[in-house]
Structure formats: structure tokens, C-alpha cells
C-alpha atoms as a PDB file:
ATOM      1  CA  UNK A   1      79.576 259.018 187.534  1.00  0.00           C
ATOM      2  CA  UNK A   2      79.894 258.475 183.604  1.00  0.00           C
ATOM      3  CA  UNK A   3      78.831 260.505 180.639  1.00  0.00           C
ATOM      4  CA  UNK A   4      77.428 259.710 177.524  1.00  0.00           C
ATOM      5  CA  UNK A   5      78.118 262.209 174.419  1.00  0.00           C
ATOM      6  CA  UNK A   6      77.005 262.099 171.096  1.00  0.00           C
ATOM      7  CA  UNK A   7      76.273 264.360 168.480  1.00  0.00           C
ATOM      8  CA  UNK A   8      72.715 265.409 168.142  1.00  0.00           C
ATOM      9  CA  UNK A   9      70.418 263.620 166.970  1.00  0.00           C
ATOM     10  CA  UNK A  10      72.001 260.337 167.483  1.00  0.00           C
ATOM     11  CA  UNK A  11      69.338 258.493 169.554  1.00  0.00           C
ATOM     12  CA  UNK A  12      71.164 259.079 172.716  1.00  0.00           C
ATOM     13  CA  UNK A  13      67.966 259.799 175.051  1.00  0.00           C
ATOM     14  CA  UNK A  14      66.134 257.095 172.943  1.00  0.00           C
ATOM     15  CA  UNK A  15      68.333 254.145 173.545  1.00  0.00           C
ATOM     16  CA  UNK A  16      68.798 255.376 177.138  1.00  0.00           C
ATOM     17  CA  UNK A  17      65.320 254.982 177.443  1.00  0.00           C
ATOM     18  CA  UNK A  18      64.647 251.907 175.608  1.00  0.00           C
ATOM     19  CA  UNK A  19      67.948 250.486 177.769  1.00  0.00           C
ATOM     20  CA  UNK A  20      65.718 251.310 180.811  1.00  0.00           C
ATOM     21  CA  UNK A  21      62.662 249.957 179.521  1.00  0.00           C
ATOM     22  CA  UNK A  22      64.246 246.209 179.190  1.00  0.00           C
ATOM     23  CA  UNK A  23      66.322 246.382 182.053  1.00  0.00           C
ATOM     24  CA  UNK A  24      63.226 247.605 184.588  1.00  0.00           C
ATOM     25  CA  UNK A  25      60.369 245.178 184.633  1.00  0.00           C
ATOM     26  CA  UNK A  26      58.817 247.493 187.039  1.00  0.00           C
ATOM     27  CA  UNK A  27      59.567 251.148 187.669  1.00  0.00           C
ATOM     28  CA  UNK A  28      59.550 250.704 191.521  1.00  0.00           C
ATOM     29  CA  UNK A  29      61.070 247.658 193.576  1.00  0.00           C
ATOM     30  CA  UNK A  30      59.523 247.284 197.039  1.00  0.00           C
ATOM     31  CA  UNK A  31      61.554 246.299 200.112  1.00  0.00           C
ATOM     32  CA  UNK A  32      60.659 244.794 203.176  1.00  0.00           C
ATOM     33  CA  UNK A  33      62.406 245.358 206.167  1.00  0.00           C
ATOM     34  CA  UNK A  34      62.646 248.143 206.429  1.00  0.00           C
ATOM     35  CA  UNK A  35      59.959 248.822 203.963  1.00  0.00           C
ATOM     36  CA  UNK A  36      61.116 251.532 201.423  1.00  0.00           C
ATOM     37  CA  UNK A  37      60.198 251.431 197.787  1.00  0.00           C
ATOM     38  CA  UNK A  38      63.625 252.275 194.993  1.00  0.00           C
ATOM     39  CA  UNK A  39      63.133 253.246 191.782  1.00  0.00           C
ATOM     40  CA  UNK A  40      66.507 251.780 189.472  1.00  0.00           C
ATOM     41  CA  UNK A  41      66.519 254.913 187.621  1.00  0.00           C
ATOM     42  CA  UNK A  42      65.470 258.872 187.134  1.00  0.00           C
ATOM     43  CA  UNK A  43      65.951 260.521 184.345  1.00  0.00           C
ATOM     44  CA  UNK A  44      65.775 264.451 184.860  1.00  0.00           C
ATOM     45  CA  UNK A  45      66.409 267.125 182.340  1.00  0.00           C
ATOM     46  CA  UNK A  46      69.499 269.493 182.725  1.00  0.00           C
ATOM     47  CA  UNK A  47      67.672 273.314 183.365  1.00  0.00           C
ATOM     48  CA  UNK A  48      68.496 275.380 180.375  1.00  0.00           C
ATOM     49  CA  UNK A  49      70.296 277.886 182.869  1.00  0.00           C
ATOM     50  CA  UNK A  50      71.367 275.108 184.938  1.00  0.00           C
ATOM     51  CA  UNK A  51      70.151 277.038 187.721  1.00  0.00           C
ATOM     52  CA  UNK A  52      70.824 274.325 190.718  1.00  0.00           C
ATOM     53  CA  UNK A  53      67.959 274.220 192.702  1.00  0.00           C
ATOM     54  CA  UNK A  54      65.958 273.934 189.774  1.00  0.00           C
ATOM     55  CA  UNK A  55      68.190 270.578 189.078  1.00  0.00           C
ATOM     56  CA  UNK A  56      67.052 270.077 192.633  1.00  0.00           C
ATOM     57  CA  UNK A  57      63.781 270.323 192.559  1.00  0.00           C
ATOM     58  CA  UNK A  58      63.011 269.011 189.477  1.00  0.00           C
ATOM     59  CA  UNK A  59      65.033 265.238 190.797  1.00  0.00           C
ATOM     60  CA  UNK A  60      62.445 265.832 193.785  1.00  0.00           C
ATOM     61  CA  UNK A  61      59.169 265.758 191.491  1.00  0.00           C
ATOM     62  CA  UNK A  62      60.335 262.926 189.431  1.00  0.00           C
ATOM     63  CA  UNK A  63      60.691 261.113 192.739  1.00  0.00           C
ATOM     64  CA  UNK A  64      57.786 261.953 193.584  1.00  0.00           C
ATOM     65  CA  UNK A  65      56.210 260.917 190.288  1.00  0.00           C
ATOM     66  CA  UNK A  66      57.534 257.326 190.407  1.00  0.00           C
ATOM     67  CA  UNK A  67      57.004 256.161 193.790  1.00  0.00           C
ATOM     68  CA  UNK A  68      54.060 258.814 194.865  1.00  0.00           C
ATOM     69  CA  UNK A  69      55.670 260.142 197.997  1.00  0.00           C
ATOM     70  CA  UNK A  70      55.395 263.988 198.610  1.00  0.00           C
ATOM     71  CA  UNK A  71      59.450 265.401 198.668  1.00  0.00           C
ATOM     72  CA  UNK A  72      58.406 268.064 196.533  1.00  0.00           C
ATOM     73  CA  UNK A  73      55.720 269.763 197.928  1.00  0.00           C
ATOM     74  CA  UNK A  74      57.396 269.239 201.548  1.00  0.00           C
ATOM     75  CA  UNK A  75      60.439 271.204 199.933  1.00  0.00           C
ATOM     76  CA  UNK A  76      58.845 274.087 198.396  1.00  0.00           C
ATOM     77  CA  UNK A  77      55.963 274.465 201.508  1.00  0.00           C
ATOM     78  CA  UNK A  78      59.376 274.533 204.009  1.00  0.00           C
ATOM     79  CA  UNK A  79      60.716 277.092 201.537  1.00  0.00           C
ATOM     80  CA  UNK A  80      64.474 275.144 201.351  1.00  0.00           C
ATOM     81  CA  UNK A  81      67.542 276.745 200.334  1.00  0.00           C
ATOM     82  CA  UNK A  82      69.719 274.692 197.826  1.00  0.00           C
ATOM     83  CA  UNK A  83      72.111 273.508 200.440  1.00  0.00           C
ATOM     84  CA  UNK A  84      69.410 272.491 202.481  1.00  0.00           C
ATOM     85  CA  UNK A  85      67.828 270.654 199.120  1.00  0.00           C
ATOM     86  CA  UNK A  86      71.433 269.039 198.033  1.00  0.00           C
ATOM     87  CA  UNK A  87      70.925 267.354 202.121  1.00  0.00           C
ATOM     88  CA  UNK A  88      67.293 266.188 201.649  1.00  0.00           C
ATOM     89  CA  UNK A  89      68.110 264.890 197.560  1.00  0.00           C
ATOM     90  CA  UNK A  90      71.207 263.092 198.781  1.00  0.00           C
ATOM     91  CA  UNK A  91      68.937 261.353 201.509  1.00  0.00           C
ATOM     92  CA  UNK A  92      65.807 260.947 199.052  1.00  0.00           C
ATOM     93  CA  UNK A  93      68.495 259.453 196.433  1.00  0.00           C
ATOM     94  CA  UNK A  94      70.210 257.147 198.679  1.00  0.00           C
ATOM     95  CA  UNK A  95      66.705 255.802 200.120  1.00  0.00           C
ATOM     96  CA  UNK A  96      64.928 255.471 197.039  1.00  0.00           C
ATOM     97  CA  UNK A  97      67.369 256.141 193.902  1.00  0.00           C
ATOM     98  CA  UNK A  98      69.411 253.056 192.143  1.00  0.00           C
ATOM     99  CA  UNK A  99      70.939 255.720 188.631  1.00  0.00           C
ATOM    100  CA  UNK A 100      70.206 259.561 188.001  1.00  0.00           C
ATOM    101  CA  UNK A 101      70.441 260.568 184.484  1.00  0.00           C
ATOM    102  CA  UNK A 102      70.962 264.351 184.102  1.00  0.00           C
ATOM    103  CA  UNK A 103      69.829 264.741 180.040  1.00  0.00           C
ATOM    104  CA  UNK A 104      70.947 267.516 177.722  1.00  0.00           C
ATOM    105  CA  UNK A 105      74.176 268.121 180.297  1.00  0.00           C
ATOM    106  CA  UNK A 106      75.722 270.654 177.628  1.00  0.00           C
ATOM    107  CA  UNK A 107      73.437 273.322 178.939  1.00  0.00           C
ATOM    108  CA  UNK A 108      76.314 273.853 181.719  1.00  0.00           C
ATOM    109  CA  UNK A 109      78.346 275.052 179.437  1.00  0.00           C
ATOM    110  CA  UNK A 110      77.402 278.418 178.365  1.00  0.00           C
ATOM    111  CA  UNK A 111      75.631 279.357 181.328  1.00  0.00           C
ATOM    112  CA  UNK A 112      77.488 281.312 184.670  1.00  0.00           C
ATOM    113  CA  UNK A 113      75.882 278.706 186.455  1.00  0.00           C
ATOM    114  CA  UNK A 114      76.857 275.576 184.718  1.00  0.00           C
ATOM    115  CA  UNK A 115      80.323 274.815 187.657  1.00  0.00           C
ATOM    116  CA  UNK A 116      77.811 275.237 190.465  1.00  0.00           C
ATOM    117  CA  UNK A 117      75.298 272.885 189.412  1.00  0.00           C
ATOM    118  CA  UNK A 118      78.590 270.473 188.327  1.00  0.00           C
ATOM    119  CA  UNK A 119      79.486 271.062 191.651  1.00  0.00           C
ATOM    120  CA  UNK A 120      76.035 270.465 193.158  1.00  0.00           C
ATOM    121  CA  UNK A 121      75.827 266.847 191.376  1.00  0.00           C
ATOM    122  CA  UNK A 122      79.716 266.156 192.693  1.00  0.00           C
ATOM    123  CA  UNK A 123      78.572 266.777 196.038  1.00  0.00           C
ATOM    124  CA  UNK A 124      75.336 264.347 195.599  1.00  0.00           C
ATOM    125  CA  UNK A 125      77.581 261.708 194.662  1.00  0.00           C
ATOM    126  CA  UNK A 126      79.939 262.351 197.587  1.00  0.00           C
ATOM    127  CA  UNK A 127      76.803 262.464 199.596  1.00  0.00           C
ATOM    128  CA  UNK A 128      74.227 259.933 198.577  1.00  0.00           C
ATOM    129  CA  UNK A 129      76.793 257.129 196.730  1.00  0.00           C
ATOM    130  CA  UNK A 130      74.482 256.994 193.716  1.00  0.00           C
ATOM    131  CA  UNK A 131      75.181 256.626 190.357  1.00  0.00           C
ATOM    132  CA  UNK A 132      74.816 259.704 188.112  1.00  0.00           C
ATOM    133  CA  UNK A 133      75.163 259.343 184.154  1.00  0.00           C
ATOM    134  CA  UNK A 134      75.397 262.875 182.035  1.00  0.00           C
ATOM    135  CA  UNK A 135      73.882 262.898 178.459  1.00  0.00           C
ATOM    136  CA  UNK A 136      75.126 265.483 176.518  1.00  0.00           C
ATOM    137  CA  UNK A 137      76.247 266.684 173.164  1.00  0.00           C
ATOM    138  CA  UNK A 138      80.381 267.305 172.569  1.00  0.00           C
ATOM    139  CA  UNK A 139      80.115 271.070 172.778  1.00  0.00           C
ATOM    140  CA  UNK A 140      80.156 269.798 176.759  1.00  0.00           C
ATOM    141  CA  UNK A 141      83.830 267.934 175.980  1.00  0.00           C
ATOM    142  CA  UNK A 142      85.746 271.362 175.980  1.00  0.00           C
ATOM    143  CA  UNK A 143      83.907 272.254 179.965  1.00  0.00           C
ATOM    144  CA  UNK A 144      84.810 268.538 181.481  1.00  0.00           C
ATOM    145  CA  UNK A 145      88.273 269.031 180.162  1.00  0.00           C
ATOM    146  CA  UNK A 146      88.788 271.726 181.713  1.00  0.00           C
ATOM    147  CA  UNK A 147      89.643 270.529 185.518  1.00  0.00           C
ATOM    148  CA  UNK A 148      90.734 267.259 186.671  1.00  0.00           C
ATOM    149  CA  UNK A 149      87.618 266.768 189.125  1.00  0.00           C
ATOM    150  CA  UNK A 150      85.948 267.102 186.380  1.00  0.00           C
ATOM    151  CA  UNK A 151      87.448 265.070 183.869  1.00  0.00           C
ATOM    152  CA  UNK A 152      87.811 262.009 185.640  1.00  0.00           C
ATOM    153  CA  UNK A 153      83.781 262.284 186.507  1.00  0.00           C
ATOM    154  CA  UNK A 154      83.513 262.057 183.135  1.00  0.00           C
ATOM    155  CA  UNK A 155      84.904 259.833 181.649  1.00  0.00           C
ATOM    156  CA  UNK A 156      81.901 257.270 179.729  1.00  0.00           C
ATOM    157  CA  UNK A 157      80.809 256.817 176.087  1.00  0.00           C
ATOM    158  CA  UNK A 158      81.673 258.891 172.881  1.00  0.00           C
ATOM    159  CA  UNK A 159      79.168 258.930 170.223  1.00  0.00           C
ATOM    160  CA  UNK A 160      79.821 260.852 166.794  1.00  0.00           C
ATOM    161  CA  UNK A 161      77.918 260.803 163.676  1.00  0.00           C
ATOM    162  CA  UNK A 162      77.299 257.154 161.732  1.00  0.00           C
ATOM    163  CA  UNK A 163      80.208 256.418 159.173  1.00  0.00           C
ATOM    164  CA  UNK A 164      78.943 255.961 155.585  1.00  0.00           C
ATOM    165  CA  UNK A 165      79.461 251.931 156.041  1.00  0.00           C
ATOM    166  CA  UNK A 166      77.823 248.387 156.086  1.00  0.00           C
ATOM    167  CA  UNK A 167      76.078 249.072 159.314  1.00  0.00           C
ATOM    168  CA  UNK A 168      74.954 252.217 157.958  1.00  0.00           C
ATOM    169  CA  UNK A 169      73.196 250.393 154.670  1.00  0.00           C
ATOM    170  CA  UNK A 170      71.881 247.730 156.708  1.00  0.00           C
ATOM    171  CA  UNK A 171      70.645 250.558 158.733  1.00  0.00           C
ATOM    172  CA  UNK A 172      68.695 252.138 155.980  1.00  0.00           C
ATOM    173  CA  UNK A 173      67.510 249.043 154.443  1.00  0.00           C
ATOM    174  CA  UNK A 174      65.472 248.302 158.047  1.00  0.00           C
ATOM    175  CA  UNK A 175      63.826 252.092 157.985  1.00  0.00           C
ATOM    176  CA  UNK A 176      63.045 252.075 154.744  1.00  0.00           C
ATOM    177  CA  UNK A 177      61.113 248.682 155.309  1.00  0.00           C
ATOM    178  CA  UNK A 178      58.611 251.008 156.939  1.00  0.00           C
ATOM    179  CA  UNK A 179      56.279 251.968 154.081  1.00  0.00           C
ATOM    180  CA  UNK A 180      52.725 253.049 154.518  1.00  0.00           C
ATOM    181  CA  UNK A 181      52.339 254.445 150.693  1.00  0.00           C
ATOM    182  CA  UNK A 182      50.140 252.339 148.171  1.00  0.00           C
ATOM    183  CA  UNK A 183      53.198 251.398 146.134  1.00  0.00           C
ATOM    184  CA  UNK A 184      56.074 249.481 147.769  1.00  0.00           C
ATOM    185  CA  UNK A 185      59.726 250.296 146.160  1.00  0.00           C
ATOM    186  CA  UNK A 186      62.602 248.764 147.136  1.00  0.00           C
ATOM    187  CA  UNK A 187      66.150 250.553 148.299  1.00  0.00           C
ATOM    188  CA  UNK A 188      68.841 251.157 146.181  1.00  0.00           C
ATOM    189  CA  UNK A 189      72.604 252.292 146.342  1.00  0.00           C
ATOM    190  CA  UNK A 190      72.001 255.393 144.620  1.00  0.00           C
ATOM    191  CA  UNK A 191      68.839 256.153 147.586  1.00  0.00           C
ATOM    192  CA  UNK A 192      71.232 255.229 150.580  1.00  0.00           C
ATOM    193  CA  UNK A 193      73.875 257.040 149.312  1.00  0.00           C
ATOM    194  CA  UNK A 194      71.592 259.986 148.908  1.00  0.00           C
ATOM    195  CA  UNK A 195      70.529 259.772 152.598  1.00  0.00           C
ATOM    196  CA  UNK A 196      74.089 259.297 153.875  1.00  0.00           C
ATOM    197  CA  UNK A 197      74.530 262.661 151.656  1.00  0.00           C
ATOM    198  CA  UNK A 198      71.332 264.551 152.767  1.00  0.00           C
ATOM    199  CA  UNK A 199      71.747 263.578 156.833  1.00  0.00           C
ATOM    200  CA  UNK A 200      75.849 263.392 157.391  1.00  0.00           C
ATOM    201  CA  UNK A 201      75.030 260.291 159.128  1.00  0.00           C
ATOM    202  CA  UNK A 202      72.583 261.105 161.695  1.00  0.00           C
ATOM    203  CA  UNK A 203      69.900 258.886 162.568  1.00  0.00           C
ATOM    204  CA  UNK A 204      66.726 261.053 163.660  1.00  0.00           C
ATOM    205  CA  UNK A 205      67.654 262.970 160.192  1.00  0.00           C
ATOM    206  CA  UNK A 206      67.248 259.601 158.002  1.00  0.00           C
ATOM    207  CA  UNK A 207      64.018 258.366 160.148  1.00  0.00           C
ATOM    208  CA  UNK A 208      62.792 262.271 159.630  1.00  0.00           C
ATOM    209  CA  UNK A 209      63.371 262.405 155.714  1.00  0.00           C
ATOM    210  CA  UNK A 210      61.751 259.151 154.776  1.00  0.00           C
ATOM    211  CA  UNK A 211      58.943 259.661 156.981  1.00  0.00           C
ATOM    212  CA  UNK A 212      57.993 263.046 155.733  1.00  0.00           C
ATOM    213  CA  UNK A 213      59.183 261.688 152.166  1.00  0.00           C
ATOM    214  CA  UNK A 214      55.990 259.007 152.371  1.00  0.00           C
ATOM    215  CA  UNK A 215      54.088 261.717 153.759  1.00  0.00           C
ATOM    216  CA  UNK A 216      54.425 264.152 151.002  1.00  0.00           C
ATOM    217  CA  UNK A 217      53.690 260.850 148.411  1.00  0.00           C
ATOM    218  CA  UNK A 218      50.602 260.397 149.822  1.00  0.00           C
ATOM    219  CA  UNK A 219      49.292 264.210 150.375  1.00  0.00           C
ATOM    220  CA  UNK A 220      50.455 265.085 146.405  1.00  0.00           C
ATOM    221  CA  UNK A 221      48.880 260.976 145.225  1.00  0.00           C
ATOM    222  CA  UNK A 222      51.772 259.849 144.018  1.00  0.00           C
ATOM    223  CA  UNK A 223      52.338 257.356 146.560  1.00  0.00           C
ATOM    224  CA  UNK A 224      55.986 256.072 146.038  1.00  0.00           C
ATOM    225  CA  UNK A 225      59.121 256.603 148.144  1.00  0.00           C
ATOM    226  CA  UNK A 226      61.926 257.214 145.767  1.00  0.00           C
ATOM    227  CA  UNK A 227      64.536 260.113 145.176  1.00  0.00           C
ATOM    228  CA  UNK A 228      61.845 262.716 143.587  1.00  0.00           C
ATOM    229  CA  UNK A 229      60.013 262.431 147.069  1.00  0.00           C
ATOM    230  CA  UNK A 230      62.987 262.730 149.189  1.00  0.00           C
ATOM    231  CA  UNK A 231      64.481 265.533 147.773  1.00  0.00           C
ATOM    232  CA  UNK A 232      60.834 267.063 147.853  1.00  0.00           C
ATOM    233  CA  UNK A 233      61.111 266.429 151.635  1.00  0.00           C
ATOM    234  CA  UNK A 234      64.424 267.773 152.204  1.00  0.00           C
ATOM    235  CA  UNK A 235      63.663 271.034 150.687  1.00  0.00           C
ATOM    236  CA  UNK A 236      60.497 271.725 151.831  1.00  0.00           C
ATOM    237  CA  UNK A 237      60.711 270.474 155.325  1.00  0.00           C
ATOM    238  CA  UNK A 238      64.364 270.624 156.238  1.00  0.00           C
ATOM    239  CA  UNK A 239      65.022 274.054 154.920  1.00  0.00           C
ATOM    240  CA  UNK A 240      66.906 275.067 158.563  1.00  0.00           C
ATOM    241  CA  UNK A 241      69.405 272.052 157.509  1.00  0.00           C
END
């Protein structure tokens, strides 16, 4: 197992996602002999009270989404407990799973049940042999450190927020290349070091105010990204930031 954490708003499920997208040039491989059909990857959502057989469950349906076989309804007609679901996930995943991504993992942390359903995933690795990569944000560093067992299952990828840098410019030159507004302007230090200012490096928050920035040009007619529109944008939409 490995984990990937990263402040939000980073683009951690995005690249994850667009990873998957290049890497799988189908969603299900077919195998003859015995005939069984594998999907490379699932990507589940952690339940917000990382209630386990939820976790369960929830791996079921997407299983059942991907390669349209009926795990799911078979385990909530034969009314399974979750010991009896981590035995039929750890043979579903080992038959027809290649990676398991458990997203937003830092739900475990401030919930009673967040060692169980560590311990639940543990014991599908030690069962099934899988792969399982946990996506969280660092509020989740504090619960891994905790215990060795968990600690070395997590050890993966450390994201924090964008340092105010070349890559950072280059960055904002590409986004701001997306203009939909009837006059084009161009990006200047002053603008990229307001955005560095006005987003502490965060990606989704730079895409978010110069999106909304062209969106107020054009709803008011004055159709120009520049630092009057921005600022316009960060204080009427971004008022919680």
C-alpha cells in the first residue's frame, strides 16, 4: 500500500484520474482461460464516518459498475456481515481488481471508526495481495504516525502547497492563456504575483479566481481579465477564503 497527501486543493484526485485515464486504454481487460474480466483500477471514496462496511460495499458497487457483474446486490440480498464482506471483497479484488484507491482517506481521522476501517483495508491487503493507494490531505499524517503498522503502510507521496517559483509563473502563464472575454490581455508580474498572494499557492484556487474573474468581465461588459476583475472575484466569490 502507498499514500498520496497533499494539501487541498492541489489536484490530487485530478491527476490520479487523468494518470488512470492514459495508463488504461480500456477500463476492463478480458482473460481467457480461465475467462475473468480485471479492471486495473477502482477508485472508491473514503465514507465520511468511515463506517467499514460502507467502505465495503461501496468497493462492491464500483465493481459492479465497471465490469457489470452483480457482487452488490448478492451482498446486501444475503444480508452479509462485514467480516463476511472483507472475505467476499478480498476474493472479488483478487479476481477482478489490479489498484484500489481509497479517496479523501483523512476522514479516518476524526471518526471512532477510522482504526477499524484502517484495519479492514490491512486485512484486504493481507487477504487479496492487491494494491491499495490512500489519497488524503496531511491532517491524516498525525493518525499514520501514530503506530508502526501503520506507518510503514504509508509511506508514498507528499504534496504541499506550490512555492512562489518559475514553475509556478510558467504555471500561471498556461491558465491564463484560457480567455473567453472579447479583449485578450496578456500576464504580468504584478498579476502572478497577485495570484500567488490571493491563493497561497494552490492550484484549484488560481484556476477558480481567473475563471470567475472572466466571468464577472463578461456579466458587468467590461470584458478584460486584469487586477480590477480579480480582486472583484476574490471578494465577491471567495468570501469563505
Amino acid at each position: 500500500s502507498f499514500t498520496i497527501i497533499g494539501t487541498s486543493g492541489i489536484g490530487k484526485s485530478s491527476a490520479i484520474m487523468r494518470a488512470i485515464d492514459l495508463i488504461m486504454e480500456n477500463k476492463v481487460i478480458e482473460v481467457e482461460n480461465p475467462y475473468t474480466k480485471i479492471t486495473p483500477c477502482v477508485i472508491v471514496q473514503c465514507p465520511f464516518d468511515s463506517y467499514v462496511k460502507g467502505l465495503l460495499l461501496e468497493i462492491l458497487r464500483k465493481v459492479d459498475e465497471i465490469i457489470d457483474s452483480n457482487y452488490y446486490q448478492y451482498a446486501l440480498k444475503s444480508r452479509a456481515t462485514t467480516d463476511m464482506l472483507i472475505g467476499s471483497v478480498s476474493q472479488v479484488a483478487l479476481n477482478h481488481i489490479g489498484l484500489l484507491v481509497v479517496d479523501e482517506i483523512q476522514n479516518v481521522v476524526n471518526s471512532k471508526n477510522g482504526k477499524s476501517l484502517i484495519g479492514a483495508l490491512t486485512q484486504l491487503i493481507n487477504n487479496s495481495g492487491i494494491s491499495i493507494g490512500m489519497v488524503g490531505t496531511p491532517e491524516c499524517i498525525p493518525f499514520f504516525e501514530q503506530a508502526m503498522q501503520l506507518a510503514r503502510r504509508s509511506v508514498g507521496l507528499q504534496y504541499s502547497n506550490m512555492s512562489y517559483d518559475s514553475y509556478f509563473e510558467s504555471f500561471c502563464k498556461v491558465v491564463f492563456e484560457y480567455q473567453y472575454i472579447q479583449r485578450k490581455s496578456e500576464i504580468t508580474p504584478v498579476i502572478t504575483e497577485w495570484l500567488y498572494e490571493h491563493s497561497a499557492g494552490v492550484v484549484s484556487v488560481v484556476v477558480f479566481l481567473i475563471h470567475d474573474a472572466q466571468e464577472i468581465a463578461i456579466l458587468t461588459g467590461q470584458e478584460v481579465l486584469n487586477l480590477e476583475t480579480l480582486n472583484q472575484a476574490y471578494k465577491q466569490r471567495m468570501t469563505l477564503l
